[in-house]
Protein backbone atom coordinates (compact mmCIF):
# COMPACT_ATOMS: atom_id res chain seq x y z
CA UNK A 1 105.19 48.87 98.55
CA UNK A 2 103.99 52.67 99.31
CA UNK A 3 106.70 54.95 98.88
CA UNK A 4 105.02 57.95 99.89
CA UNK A 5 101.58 58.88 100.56
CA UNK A 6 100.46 62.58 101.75
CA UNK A 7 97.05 64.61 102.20
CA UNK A 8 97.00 67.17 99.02
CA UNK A 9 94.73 68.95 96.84
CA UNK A 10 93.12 68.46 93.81
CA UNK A 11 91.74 71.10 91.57
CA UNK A 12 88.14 70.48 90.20
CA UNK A 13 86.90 71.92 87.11
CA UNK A 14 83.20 72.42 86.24
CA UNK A 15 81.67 73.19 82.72
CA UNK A 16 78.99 72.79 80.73
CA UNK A 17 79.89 69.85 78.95
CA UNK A 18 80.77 70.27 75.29
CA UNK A 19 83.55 68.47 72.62
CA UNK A 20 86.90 70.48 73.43
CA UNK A 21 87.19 71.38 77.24
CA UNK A 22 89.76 68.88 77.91
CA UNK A 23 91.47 70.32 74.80
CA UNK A 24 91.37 73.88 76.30
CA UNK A 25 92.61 73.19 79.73
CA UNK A 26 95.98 71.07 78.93
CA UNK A 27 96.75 73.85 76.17
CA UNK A 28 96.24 76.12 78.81
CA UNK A 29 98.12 74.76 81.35
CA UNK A 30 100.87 73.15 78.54
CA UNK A 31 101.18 77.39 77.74
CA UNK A 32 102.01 78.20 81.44
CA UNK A 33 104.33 75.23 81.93
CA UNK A 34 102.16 73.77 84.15
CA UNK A 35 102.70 69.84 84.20
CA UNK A 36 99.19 67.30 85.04
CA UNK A 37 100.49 64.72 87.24
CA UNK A 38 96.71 63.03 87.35
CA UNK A 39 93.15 63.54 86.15
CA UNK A 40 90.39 62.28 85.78
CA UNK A 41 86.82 63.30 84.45
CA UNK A 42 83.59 62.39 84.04
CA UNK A 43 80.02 63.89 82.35
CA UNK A 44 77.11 63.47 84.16
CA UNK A 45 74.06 65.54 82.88
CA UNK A 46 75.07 67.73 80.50
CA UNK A 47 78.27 69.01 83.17
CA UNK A 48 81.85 67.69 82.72
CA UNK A 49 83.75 67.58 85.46
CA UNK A 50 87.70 67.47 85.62
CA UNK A 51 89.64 66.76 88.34
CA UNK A 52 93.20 66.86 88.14
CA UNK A 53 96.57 67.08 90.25
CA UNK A 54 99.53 69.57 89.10
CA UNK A 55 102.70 70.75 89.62
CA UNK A 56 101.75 73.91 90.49
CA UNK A 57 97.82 73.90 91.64
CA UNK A 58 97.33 77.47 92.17
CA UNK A 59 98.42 78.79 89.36
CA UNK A 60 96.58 76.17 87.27
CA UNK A 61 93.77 77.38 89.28
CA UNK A 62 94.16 81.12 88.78
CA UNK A 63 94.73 80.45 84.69
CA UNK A 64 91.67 78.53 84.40
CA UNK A 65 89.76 80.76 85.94
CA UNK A 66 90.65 83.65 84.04
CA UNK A 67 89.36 81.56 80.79
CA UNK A 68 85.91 81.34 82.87
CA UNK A 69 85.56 77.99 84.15
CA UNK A 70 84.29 76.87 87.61
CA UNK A 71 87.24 75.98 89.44
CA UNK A 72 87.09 74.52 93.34
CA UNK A 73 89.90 72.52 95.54
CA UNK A 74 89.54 69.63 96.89
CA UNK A 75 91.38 67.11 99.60
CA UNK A 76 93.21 64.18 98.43
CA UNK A 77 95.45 62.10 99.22
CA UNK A 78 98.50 61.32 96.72
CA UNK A 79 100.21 57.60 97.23
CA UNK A 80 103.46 56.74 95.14
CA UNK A 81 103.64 53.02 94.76
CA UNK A 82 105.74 50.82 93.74
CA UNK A 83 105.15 50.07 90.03
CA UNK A 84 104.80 46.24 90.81
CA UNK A 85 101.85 43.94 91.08
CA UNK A 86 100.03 43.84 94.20
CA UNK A 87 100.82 47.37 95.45
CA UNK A 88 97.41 48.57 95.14
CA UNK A 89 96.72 45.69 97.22
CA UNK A 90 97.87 46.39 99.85
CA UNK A 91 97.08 49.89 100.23
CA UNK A 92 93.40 49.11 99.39
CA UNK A 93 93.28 46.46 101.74
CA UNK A 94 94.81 48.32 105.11
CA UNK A 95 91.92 50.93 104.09
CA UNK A 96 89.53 48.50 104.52
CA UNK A 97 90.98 46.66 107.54
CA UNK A 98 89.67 49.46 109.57
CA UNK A 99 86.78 50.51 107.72
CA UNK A 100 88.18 53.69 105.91
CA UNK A 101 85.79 53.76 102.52
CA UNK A 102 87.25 54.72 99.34
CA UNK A 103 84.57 57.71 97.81
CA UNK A 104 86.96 57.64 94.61
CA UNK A 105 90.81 56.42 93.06
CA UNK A 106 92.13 57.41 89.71
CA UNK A 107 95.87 57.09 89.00
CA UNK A 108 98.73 57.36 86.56
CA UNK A 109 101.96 55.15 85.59
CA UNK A 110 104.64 54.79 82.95
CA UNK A 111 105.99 51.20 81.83
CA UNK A 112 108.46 50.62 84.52
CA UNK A 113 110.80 52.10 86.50
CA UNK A 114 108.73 54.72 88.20
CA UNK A 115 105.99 54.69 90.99
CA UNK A 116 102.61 54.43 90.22
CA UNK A 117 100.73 57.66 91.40
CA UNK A 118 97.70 56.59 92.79
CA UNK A 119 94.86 59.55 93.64
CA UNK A 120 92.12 58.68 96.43
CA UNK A 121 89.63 60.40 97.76
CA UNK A 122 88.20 58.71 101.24
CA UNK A 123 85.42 59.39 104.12
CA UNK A 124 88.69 59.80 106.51
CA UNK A 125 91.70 60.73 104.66
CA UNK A 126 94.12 61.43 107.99
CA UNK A 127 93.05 58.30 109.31
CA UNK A 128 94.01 56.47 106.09
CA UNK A 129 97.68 58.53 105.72
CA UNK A 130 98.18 57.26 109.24
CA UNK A 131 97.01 53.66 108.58
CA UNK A 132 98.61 53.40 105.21
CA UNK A 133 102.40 54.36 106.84
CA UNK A 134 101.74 51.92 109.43
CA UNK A 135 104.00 48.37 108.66
């Protein structure tokens, strides 16, 4: 059921939250060919925050900067799953089988006939790459 799972990195974008930003940041990244492979984002205040996965993180990070947004990195881990039901399953469940808590998941999938690219953020993410691979 998990084809792959791996520690990565995530960028994070910060901004005062106004109508547009998401806008701005795929054109931006759309005009350097960058591709999103996940995101994410949420308000809370008056900050948005944006947290996505590319195909080439640094120089997503480097362009966003330069248009003056707050731009951090963050550890994830990425998991490609089988686009079938009960996949999550089982990855959730060997995370909680030996107590590995889940701070955040957000994820991405086509129709069929491609994994589903599940994002996770958790209080021990080496621990859960080796517990995930484990049969």
């Amino acid at each position: 059921m998990i084809k792959s799972i791996n520690i990565g990195k995530e960028i994070v974008v910060k901004a005062k939250n106004k109508v547009g930003i998401m806008a701005d940041i795929a054109k931006l990244l759309a005009d350097h060919g960058i591709n999103v492979e996940g995101v994410a984002g949420y308000v809370q205040g008056d900050e948005a925050s944006l947290m996505m996965v590319t195909s080439d993180n640094l120089r997503a990070s480097d362009a966003i900067k330069k248009k003056g947004y707050n731009v951090s990195e963050k550890e994830i881990i990425a998991v490609d799953l089988e686009n079938k039901p009960g996949a999550l399953k089982v990855l959730t469940a060997k995370l909680a089988s030996v107590g590995i808590d889940m701070k955040y998941v957000y994820g991405t999938t086509c129709s069929e006939g491609c994994p589903a690219r599940i994002i996770l953020s958790t209080t021990d993410n080496e621990k859960a790459v080796v517990e995930a691979r484990k049969k």
